[in-house]
Protein backbone atom coordinates (compact mmCIF):
# COMPACT_ATOMS: atom_id res chain seq x y z
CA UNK A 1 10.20 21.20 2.45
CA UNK A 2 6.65 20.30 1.41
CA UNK A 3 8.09 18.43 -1.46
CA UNK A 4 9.16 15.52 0.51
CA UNK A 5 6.27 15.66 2.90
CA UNK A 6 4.09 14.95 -0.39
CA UNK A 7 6.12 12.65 -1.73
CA UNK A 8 5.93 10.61 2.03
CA UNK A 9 1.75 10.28 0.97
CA UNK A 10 2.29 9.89 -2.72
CA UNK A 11 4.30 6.85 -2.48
CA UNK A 12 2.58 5.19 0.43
CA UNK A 13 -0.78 5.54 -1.64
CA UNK A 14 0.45 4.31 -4.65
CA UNK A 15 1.62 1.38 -4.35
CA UNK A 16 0.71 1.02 0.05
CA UNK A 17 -0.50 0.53 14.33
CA UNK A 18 -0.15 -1.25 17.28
CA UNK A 19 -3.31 -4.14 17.73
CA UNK A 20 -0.79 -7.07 17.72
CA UNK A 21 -4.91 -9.07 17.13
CA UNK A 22 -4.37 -8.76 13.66
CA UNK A 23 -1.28 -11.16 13.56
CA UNK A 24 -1.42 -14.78 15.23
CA UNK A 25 1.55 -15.85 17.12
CA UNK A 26 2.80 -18.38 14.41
CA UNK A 27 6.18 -17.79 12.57
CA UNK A 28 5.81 -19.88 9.80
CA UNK A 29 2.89 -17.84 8.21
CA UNK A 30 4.21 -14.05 9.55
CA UNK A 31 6.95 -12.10 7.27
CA UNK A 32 8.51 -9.04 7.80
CA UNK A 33 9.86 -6.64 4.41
CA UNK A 34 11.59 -3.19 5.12
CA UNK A 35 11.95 -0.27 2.58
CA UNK A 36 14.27 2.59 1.98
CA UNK A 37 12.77 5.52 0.19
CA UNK A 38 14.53 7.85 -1.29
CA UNK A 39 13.58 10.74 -3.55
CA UNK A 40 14.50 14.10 -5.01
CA UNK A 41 18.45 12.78 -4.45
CA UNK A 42 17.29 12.16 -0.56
CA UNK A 43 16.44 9.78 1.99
CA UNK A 44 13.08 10.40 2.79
CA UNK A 45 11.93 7.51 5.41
CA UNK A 46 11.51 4.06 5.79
CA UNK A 47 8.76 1.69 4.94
CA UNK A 48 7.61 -1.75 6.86
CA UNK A 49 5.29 -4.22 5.74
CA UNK A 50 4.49 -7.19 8.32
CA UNK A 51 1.81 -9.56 6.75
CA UNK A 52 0.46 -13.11 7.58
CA UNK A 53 -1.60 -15.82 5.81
CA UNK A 54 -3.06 -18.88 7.53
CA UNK A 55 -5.79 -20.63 7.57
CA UNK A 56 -7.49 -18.71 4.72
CA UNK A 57 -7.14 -15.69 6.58
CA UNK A 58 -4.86 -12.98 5.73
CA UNK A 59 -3.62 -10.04 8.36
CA UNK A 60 -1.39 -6.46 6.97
CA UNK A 61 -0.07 -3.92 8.82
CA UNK A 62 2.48 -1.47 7.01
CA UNK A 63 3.89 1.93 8.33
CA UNK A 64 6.53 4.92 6.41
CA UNK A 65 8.30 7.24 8.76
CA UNK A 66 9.98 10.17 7.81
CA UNK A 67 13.45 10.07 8.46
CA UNK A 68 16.69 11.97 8.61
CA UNK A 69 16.49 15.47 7.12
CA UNK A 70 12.63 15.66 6.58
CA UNK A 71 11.86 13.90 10.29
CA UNK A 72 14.02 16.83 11.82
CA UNK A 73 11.47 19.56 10.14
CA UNK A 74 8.55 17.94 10.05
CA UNK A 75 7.66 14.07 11.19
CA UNK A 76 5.23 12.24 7.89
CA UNK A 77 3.42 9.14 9.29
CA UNK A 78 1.56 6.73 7.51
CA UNK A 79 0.07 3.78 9.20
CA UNK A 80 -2.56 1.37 7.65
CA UNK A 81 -3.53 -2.18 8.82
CA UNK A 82 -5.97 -4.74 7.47
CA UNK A 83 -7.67 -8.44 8.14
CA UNK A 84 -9.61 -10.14 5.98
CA UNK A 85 -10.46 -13.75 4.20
CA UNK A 86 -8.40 -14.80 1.18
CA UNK A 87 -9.85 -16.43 -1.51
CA UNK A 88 -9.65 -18.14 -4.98
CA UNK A 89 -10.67 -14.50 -6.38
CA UNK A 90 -8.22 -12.79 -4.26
CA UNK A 91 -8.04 -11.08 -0.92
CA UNK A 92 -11.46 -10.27 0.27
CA UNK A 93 -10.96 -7.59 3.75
CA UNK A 94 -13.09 -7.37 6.47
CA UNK A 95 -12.13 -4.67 8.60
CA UNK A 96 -9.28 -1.84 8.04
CA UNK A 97 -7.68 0.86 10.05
CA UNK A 98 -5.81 3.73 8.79
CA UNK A 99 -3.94 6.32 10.32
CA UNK A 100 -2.35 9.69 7.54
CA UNK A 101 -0.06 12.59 8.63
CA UNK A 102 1.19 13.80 5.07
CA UNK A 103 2.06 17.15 5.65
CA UNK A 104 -0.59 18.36 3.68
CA UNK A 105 -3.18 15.61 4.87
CA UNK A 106 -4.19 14.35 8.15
CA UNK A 107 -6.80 11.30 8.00
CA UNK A 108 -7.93 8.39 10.32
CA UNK A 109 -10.60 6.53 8.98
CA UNK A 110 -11.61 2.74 9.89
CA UNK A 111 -13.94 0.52 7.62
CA UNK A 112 -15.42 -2.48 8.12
CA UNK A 113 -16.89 -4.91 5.48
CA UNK A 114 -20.30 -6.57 5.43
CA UNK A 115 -21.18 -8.74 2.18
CA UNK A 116 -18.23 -6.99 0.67
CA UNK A 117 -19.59 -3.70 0.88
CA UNK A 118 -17.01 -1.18 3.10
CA UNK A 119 -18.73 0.46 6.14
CA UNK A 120 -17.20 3.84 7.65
CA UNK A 121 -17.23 3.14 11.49
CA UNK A 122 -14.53 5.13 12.71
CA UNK A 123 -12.14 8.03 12.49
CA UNK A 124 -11.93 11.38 11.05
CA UNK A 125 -11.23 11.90 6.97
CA UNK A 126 -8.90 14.61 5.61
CA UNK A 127 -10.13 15.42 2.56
CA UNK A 128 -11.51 18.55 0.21
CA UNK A 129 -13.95 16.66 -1.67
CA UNK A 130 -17.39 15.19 0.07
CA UNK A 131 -16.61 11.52 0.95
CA UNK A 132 -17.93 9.08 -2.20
CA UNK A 133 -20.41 6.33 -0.68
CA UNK A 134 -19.33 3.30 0.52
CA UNK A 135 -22.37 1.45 -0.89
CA UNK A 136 -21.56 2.41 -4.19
CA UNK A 137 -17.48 -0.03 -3.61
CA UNK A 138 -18.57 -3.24 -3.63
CA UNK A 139 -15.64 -4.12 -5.80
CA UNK A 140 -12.77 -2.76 -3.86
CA UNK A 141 -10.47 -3.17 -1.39
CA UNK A 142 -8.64 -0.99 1.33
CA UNK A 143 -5.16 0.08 0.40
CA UNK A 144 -3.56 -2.36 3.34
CA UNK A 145 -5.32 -4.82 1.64
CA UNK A 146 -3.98 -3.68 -1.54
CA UNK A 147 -0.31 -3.35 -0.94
CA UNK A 148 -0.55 -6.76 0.41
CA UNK A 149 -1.21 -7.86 -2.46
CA UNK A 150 1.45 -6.17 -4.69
CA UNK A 151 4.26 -6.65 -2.59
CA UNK A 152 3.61 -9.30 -0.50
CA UNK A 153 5.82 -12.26 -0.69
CA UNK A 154 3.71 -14.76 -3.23
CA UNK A 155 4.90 -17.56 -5.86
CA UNK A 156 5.46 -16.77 -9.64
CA UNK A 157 2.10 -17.63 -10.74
CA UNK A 158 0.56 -15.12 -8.83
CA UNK A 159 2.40 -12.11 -9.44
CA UNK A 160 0.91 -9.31 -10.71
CA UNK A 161 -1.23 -9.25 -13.77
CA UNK A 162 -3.78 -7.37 -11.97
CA UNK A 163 -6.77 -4.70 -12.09
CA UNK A 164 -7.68 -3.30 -8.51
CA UNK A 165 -10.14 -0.50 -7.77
CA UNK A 166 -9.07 0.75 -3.80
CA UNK A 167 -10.95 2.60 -1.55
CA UNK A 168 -10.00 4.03 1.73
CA UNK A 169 -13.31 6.03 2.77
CA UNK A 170 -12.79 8.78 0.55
CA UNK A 171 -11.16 8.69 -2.71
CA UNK A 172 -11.03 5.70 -5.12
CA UNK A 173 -7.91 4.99 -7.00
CA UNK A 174 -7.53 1.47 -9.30
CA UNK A 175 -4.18 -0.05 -9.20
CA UNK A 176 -3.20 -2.25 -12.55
CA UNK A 177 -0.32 -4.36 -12.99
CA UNK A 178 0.73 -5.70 -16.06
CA UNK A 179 2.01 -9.45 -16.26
CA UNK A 180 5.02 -10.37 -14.86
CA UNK A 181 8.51 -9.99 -17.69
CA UNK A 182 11.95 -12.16 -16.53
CA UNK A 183 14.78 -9.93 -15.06
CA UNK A 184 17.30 -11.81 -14.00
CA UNK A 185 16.34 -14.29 -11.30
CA UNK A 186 13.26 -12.15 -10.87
CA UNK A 187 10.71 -10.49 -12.21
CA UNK A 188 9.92 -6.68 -13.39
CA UNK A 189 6.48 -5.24 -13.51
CA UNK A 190 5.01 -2.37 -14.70
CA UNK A 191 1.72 -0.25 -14.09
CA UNK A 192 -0.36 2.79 -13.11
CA UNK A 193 -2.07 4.17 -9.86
CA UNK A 194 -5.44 5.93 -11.37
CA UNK A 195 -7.10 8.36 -9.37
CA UNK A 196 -10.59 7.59 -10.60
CA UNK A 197 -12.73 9.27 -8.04
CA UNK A 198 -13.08 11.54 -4.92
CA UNK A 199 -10.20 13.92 -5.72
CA UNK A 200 -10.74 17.79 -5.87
CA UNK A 201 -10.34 19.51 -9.73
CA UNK A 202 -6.89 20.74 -8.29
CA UNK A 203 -5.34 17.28 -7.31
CA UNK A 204 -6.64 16.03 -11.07
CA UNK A 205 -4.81 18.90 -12.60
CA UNK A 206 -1.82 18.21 -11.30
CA UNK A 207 -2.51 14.25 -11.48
CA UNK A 208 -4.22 11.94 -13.07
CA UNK A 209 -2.15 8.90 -12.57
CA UNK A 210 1.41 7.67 -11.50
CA UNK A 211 3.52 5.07 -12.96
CA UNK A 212 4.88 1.76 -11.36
CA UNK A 213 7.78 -0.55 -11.76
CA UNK A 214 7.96 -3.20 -9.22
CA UNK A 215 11.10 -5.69 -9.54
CA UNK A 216 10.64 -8.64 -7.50
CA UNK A 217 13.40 -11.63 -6.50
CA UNK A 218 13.23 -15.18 -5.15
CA UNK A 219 13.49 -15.37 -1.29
CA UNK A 220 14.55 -18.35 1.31
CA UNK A 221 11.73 -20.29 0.46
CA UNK A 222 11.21 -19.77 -3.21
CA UNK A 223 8.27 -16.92 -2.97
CA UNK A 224 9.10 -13.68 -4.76
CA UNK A 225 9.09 -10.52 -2.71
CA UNK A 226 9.64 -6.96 -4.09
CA UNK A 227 12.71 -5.55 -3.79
CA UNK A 228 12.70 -2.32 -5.88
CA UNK A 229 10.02 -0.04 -6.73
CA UNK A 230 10.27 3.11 -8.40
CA UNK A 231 6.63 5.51 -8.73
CA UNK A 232 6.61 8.53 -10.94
CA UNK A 233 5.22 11.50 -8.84
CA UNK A 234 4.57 14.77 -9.43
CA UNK A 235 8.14 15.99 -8.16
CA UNK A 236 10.43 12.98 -9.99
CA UNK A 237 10.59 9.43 -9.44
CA UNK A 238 10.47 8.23 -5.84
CA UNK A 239 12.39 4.32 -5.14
CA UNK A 240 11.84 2.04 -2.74
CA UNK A 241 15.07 -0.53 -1.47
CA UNK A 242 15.24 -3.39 0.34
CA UNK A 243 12.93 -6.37 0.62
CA UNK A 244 12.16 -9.55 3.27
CA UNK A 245 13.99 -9.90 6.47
CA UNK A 246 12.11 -12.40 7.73
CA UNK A 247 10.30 -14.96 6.18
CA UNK A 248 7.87 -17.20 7.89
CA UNK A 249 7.18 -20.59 5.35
């Protein structure tokens, strides 16, 4: 049974809460995507991502919950939410709030951003390894921030074709994309989750990095959303189904 109660963190952290103050009351910047993931043969959960972008401001907030099978032995929760300023250079957060119940891992932490440098204000981090220091991750973002911006409905041109170093208050990982190839209507791409920092000698044995593929297709108003994704864990590949059900623009 732990299997699929690591698999519920992997995927989440690969890729990627209630204050409704992170989202204005505007429909035609707010979308709404929902997941099925499945692994090991199994449905493991579902996974929500409601984002917004007005204004140049940006506002996240995605959750996974176990379901089926796995919720009725054990219930995995992953909650993360972010706000922040987005930019000619890309999404720039100011404040993020995460809340982890992996099975194995139970984390709250919540950062906040001055002069692009993260801040640990809040909450209580699960991890084996001391905490890295913030003041040394200028160039990241928070994974909220970072799922955002790999599956977060966006136009052709800005797809992918990315290198980003993440930071949650413990570990740093570095998500890269490769550009964009045609499938279809769509688009394929494909990349790697690093762990580069943070994790204990035992998580690095077993892990050094996962592999993406993240297929994405044309929605209502011509902006591409993801609508597959399959990540290589440590137990087999792990998909994710489904795509926008709601799209503001």
């Amino acid at each position: 049974m732990r299997r699929y109660l690591v698999l519920g963190g992997v995927i989440l952290l690969a890729a990627f809460i209630s204050p409704v103050a992170v989202f204005a009351n505007d429909p035609s910047t707010s979308d709404q995507q929902h997941y099925v993931v499945r692994g090991l043969g199994v449905k493991l959960g579902t996974f929500t991502l409601a984002s917004q972008r007005s204004g140049g401001t940006y506002g996240v907030r995605s959750r996974f919950t176990s379901t089926g099978a796995v919720a009725l032995l054990a219930k995995v929760h992953f909650e993360v939410q972010a706000r922040g300023r987005w930019t000619s250079a890309g999404p720039r957060p100011a404040w993020f709030l995460e809340n982890v119940n992996t099975g194995q891992r139970q984390s709250t932490a919540q950062l906040d951003y001055a002069n692009g440098v993260p801040r640990i204000t809040g909450g209580r981090l699960g991890t084996d390894t001391p905490p890295l220091r913030p003041n040394h991750q200028r160039d990241t973002v928070d994974p909220a921030t970072a799922i955002f911006r790999a599956v977060g409905p966006q136009a052709a041109d800005d797809l992918c074709s990315f290198d980003q170093p993440i930071f949650d208050g413990a570990r740093r990982t570095r998500l890269v994309l490769d550009p964009p190839r045609p499938k279809g209507a769509g688009f394929v791409c494909r990349g790697t989750l690093h762990r580069e920092d943070g994790y204990s000698a035992r998580e690095l044995a077993r892990a050094k990095s996962f592999d993406l593929e993240l297929s994405y297709e044309a929605g209502p108003d011509g902006r591409f959303h993801m609508s597959t994704a399959k990540v290589t864990t440590v137990f087999g590949i792990v998909t994710l189904q489904g795509g926008l059900t709601q799209a503001g623009r």
